[in-house]
Protein backbone atom coordinates (compact mmCIF):
# COMPACT_ATOMS: atom_id res chain seq x y z
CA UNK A 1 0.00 0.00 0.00
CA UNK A 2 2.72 2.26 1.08
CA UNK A 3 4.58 1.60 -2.64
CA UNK A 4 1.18 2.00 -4.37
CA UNK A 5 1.20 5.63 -2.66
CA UNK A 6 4.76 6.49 -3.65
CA UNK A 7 4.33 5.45 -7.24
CA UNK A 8 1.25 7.66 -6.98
CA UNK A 9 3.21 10.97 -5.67
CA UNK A 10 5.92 10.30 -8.76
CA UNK A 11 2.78 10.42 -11.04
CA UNK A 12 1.16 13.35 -9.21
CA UNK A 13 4.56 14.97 -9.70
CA UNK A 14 5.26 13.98 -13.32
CA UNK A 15 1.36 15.43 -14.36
CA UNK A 16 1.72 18.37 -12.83
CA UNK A 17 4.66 19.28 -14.90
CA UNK A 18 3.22 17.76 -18.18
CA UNK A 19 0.00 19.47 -17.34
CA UNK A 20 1.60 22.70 -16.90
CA UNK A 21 4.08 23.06 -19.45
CA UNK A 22 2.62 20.57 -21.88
CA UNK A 23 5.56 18.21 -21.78
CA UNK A 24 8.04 16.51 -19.82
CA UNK A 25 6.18 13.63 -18.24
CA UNK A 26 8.21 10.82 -18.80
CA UNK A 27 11.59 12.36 -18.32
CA UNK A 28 10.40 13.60 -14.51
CA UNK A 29 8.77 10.30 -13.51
CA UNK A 30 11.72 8.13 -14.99
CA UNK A 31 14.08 10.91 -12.91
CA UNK A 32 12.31 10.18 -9.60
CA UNK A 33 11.54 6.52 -9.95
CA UNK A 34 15.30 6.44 -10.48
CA UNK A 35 16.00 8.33 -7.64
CA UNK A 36 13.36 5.76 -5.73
CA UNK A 37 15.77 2.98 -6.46
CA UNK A 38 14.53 1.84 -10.08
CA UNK A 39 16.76 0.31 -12.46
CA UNK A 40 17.13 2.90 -16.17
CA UNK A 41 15.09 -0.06 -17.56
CA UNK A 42 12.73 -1.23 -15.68
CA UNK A 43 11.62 2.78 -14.89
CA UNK A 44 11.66 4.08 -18.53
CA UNK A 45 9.58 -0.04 -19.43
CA UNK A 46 7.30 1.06 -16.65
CA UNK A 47 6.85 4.80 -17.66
CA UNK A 48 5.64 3.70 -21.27
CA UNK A 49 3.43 1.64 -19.98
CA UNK A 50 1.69 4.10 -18.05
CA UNK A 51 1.75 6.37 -21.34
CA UNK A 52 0.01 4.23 -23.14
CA UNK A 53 -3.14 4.77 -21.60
CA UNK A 54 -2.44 8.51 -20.53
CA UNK A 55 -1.62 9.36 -24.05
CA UNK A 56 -4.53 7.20 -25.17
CA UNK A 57 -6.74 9.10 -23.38
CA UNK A 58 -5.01 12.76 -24.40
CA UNK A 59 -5.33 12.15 -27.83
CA UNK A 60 -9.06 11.03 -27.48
CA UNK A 61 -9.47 14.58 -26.26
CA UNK A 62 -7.76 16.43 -28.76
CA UNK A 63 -9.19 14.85 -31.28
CA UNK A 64 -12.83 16.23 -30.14
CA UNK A 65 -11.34 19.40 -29.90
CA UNK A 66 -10.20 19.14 -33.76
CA UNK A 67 -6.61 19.93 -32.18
CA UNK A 68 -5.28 17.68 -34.89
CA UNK A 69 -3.63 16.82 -37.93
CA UNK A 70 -3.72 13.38 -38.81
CA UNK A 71 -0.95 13.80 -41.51
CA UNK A 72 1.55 15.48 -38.65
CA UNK A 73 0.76 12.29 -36.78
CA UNK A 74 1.64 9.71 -39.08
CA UNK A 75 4.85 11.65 -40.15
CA UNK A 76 5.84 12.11 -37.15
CA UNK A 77 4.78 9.11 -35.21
CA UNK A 78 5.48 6.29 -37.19
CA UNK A 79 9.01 7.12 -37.51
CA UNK A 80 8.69 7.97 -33.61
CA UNK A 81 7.61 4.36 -33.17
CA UNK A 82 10.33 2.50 -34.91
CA UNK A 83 13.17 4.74 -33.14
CA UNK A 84 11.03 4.11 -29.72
CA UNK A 85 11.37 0.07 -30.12
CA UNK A 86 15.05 0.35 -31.02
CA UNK A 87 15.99 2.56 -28.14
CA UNK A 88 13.65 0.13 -25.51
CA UNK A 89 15.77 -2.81 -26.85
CA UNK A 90 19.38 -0.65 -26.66
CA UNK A 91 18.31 -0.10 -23.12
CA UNK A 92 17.04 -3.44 -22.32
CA UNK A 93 20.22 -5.06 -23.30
CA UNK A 94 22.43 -2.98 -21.21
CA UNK A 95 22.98 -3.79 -17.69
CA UNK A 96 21.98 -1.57 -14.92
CA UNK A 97 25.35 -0.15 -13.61
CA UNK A 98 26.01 0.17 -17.39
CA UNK A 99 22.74 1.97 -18.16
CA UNK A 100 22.86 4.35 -15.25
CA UNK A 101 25.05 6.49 -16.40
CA UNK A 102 23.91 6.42 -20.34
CA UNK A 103 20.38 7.40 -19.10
CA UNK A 104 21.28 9.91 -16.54
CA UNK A 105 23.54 11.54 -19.43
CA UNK A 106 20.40 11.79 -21.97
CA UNK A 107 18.23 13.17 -19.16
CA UNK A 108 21.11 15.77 -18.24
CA UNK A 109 21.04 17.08 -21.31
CA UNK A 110 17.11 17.06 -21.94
CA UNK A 111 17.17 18.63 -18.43
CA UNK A 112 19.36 21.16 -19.85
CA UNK A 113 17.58 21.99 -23.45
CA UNK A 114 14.31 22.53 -21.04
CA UNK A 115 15.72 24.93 -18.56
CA UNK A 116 17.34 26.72 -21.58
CA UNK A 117 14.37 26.73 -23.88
CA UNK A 118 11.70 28.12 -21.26
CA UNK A 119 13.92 30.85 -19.66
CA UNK A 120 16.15 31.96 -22.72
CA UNK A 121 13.89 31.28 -25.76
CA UNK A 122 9.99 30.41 -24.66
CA UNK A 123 8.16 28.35 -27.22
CA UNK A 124 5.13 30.64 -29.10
CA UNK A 125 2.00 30.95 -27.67
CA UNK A 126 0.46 32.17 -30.51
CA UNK A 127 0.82 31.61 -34.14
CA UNK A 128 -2.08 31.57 -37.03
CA UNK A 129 -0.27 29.89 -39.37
CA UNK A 130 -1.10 26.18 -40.77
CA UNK A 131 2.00 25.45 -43.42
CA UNK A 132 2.56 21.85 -43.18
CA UNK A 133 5.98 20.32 -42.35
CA UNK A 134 7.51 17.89 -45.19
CA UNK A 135 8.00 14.00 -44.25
CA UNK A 136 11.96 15.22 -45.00
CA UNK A 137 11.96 17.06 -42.05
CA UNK A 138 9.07 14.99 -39.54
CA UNK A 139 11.13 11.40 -40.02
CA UNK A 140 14.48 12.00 -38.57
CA UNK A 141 12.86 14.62 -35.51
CA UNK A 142 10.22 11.55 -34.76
CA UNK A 143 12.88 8.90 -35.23
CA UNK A 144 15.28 10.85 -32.98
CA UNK A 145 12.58 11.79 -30.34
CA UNK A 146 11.16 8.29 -30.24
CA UNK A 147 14.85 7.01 -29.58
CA UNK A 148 15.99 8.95 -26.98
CA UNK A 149 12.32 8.77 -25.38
CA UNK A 150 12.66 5.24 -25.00
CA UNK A 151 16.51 5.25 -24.19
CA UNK A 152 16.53 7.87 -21.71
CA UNK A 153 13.12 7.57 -20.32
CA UNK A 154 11.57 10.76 -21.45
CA UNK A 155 12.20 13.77 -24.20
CA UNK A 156 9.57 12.99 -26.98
CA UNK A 157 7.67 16.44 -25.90
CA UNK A 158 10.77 18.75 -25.24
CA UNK A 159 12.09 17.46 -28.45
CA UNK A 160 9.12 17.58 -30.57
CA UNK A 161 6.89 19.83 -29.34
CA UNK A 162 9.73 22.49 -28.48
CA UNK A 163 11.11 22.12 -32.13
CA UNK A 164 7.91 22.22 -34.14
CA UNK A 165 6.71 25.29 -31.72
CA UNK A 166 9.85 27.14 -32.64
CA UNK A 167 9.63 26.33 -36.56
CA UNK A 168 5.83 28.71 -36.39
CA UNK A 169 4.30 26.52 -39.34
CA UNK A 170 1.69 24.71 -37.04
CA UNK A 171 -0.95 26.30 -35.12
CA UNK A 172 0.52 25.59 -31.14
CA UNK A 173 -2.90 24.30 -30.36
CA UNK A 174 -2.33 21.67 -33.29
CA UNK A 175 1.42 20.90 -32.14
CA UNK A 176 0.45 20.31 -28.88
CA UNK A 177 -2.60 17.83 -30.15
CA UNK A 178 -0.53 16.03 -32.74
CA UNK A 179 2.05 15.02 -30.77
CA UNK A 180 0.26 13.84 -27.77
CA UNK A 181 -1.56 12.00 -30.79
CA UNK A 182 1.48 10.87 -32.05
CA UNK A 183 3.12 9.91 -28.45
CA UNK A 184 0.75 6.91 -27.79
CA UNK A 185 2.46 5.32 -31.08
CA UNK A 186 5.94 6.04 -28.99
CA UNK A 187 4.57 4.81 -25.93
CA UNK A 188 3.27 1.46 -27.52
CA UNK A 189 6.15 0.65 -29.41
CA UNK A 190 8.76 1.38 -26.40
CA UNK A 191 6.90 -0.78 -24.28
CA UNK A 192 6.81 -4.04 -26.89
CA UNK A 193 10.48 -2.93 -27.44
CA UNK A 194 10.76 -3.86 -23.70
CA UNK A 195 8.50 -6.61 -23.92
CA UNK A 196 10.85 -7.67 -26.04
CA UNK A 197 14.18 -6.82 -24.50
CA UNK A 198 13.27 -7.89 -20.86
CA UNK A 199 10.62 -10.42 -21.25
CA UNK A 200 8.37 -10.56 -17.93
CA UNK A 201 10.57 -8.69 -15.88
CA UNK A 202 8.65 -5.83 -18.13
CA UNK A 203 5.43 -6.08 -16.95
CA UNK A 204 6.92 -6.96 -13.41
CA UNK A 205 6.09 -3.29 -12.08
CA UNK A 206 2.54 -2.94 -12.48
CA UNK A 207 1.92 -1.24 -8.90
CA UNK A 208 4.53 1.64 -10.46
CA UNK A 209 2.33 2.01 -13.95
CA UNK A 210 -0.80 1.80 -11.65
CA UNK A 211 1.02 4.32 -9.15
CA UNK A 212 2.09 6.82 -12.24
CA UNK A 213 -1.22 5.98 -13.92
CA UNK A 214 -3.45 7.14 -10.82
CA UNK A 215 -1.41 10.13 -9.83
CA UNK A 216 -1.94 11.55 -13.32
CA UNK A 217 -5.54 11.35 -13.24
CA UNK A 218 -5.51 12.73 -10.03
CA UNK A 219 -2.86 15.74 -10.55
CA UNK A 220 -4.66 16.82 -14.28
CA UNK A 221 -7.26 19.00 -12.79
CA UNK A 222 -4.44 20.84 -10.40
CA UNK A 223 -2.34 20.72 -13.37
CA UNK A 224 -4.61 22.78 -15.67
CA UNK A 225 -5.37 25.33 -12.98
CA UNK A 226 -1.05 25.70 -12.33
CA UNK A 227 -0.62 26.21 -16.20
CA UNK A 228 -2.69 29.43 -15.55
CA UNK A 229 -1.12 30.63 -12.03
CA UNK A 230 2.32 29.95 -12.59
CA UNK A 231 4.01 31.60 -15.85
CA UNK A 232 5.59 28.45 -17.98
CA UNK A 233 8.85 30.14 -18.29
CA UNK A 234 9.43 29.66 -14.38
CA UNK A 235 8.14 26.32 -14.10
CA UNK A 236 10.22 25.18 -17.30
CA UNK A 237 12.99 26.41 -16.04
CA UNK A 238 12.70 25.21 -12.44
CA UNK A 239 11.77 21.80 -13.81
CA UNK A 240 14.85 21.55 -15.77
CA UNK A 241 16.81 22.86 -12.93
CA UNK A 242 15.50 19.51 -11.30
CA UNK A 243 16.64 17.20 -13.90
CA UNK A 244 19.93 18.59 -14.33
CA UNK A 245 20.67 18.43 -10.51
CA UNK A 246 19.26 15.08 -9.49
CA UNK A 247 20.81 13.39 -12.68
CA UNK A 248 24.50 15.19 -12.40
CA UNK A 249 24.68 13.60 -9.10
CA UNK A 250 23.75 10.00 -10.41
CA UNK A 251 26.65 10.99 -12.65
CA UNK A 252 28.92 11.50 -10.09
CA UNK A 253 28.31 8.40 -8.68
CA UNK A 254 28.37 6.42 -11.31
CA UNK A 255 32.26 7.34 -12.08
CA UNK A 256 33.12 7.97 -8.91
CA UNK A 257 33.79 11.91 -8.51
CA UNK A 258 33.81 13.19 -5.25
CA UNK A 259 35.63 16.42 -2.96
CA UNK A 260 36.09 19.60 -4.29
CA UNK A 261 35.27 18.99 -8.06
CA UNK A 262 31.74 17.43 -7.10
CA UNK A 263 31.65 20.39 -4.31
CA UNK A 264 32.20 22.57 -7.81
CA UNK A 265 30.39 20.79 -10.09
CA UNK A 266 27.04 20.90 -7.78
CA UNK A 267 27.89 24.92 -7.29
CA UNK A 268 28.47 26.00 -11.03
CA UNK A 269 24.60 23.93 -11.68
CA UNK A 270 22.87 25.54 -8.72
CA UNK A 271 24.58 29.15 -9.97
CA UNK A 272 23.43 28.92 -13.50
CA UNK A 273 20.28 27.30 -12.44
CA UNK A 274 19.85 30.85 -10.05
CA UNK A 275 20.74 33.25 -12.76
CA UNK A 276 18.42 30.93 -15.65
CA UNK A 277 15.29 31.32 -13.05
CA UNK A 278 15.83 34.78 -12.13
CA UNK A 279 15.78 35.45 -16.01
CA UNK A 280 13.11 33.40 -16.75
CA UNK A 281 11.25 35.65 -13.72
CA UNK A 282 12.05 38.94 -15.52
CA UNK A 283 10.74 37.46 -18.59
CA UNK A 284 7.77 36.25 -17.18
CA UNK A 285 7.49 40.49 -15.75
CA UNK A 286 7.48 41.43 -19.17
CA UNK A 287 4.74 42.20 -21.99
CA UNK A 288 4.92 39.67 -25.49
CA UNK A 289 6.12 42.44 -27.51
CA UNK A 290 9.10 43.64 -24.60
CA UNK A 291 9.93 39.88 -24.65
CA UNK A 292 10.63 40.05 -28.29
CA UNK A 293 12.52 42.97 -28.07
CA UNK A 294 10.02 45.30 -29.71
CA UNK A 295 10.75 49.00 -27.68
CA UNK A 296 7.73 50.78 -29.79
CA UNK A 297 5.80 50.97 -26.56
CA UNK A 298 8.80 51.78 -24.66
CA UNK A 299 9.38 54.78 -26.80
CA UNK A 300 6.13 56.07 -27.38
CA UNK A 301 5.71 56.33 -23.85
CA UNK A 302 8.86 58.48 -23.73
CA UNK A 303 8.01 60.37 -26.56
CA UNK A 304 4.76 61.69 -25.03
CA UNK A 305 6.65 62.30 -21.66
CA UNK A 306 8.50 64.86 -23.71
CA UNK A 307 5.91 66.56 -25.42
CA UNK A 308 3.06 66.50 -22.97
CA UNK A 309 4.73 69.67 -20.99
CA UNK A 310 5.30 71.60 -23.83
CA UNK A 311 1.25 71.01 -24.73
CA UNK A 312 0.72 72.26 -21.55
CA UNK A 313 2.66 75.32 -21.64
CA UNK A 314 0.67 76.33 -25.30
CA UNK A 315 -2.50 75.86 -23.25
């Protein structure tokens, strides 16, 4: 009962993130069920799982919202699917002190493009514009995401979402629908790549993909009322803060570095980590078009601070 709970938290956790910034879920829960004691395997097997159903369920919604494009699906998700089942059976054939430090490494740097993209460069929010993205460009993202999904545990939506966002040729609503969409294909084929690659010993952790499974139905209504209290460049970056920190010292760890450089190592994170969040907070301050860098408020404002006396004094 007491695991069933914890499993629950990590998938309280994990949704509330997702929820909020519209990605992310699998790379948190794989990060804490690591933390818990989980083999890189048997946590990523055991987040996929879970995903199938969650994503199941997200794209059911999106679709009666019309929030997708079946074509950006298949582009994107079938090659998402294949790269998914080949980095589930990498993973499965490692072992787990070899694995550690692989998956820690992947999520260290998706920790890293996350606390980057949300304080330095924000994804859109808005963008009108429906050109659609050629099969050239949606097979090698998907085939990459799906990999390093699977592999590391997590990434398909900080990948995918993140670069699609950025490209402004898909409505956000329509990225954000598409690839959940597309993410249940990941999801399905990760977890027959570990079918596959471990056998039983996959479907061994049921109480964790009931755990994650329950705390995301639980933490989606919370989540959804966060997304609108808390700006998504401060919980991006404080997120990916998180990732960095818990996986550098599962790094350390794993070869062994201790003293002054891990005393150094842990100081230089949690400095750039400060600076990234109290950035991201000024952003978050600031109007759409001062975030871009567009002053024409900025100097209007000044401009009629000059000329308002002088209207005065002719009255």
């Amino acid at each position: 009962m007491f695991n069933l709970l914890l499993f629950t938290l990590v998938g309280v956790g994990a949704q509330l993130v997702d929820g909020a910034l519209g990605m992310a879920f699998g790379v948190t829960a794989t990060t804490l069920l690591m933390i818990g004691g989980l083999g890189p395997a048997q946590a990523s097997a055991a987040v996929h799982l879970a995903e199938v159903g969650t994503t199941l369920a997200s794209g059911v919604s999106h679709w009666k919202f019309k929030n997708i494009d079946w074509k950006l699906v298949a582009k994107l998700g079938v090659p998402g699917a294949v790269g998914a089942f080949i980095g589930a059976t990498v993973l499965s054939g490692l072992s787990t002190e070899a694995a550690v430090p692989i998956t820690a490494t992947i999520l260290l740097a998706i920790g890293i493009y996350v606390a980057l993209r949300f304080s330095v460069r924000p994804p859109a929010v808005a963008d009108a514009r429906t050109t659609p993205h050629t099969a050239r460009f949606l097979s090698p993202l998907g085939l990459f995401g799906g990999f390093i999904d699977a592999s590391g545990g997590g990434g398909w939506g900080p990948i995918t979402t993140s670069t699609l966002l950025s490209r402004g040729k898909t409505a956000p609503r329509t990225v954000i629908g598409s690839v959940s969409a597309s993410e249940f294909l990941v999801a399905s084929a990760a977890s027959l790549g570990f079918l596959v690659g471990l056998g039983r010993e996959s479907a061994g952790n049921l109480l964790v993909v009931a755990g994650l499974a329950l705390g995301g139905v639980i933490a989606a209504p919370f989540a959804a009322w966060l997304v609108s209290r808390v700006p998504a460049t401060l919980l991006g970056t404080a997120v990916g803060g998180v990732i960095v920190l818990t996986n550098a010292q599962k790094l350390f760890k794993s070869f062994d570095i201790t003293g002054a450089v891990t005393v150094a190592g842990y100081l230089t994170i949690l400095g750039a980590w400060a600076a990234l969040l109290f950035y991201a907070w000024k952003r978050s301050t600031l109007t759409p078009a001062e975030a871009e860098g567009d002053f024409t408020g900025v100097e209007l404002a000044v401009e009629t601070e000059l000329t308002e006396p002088a209207v005065k004094r002719e009255r």
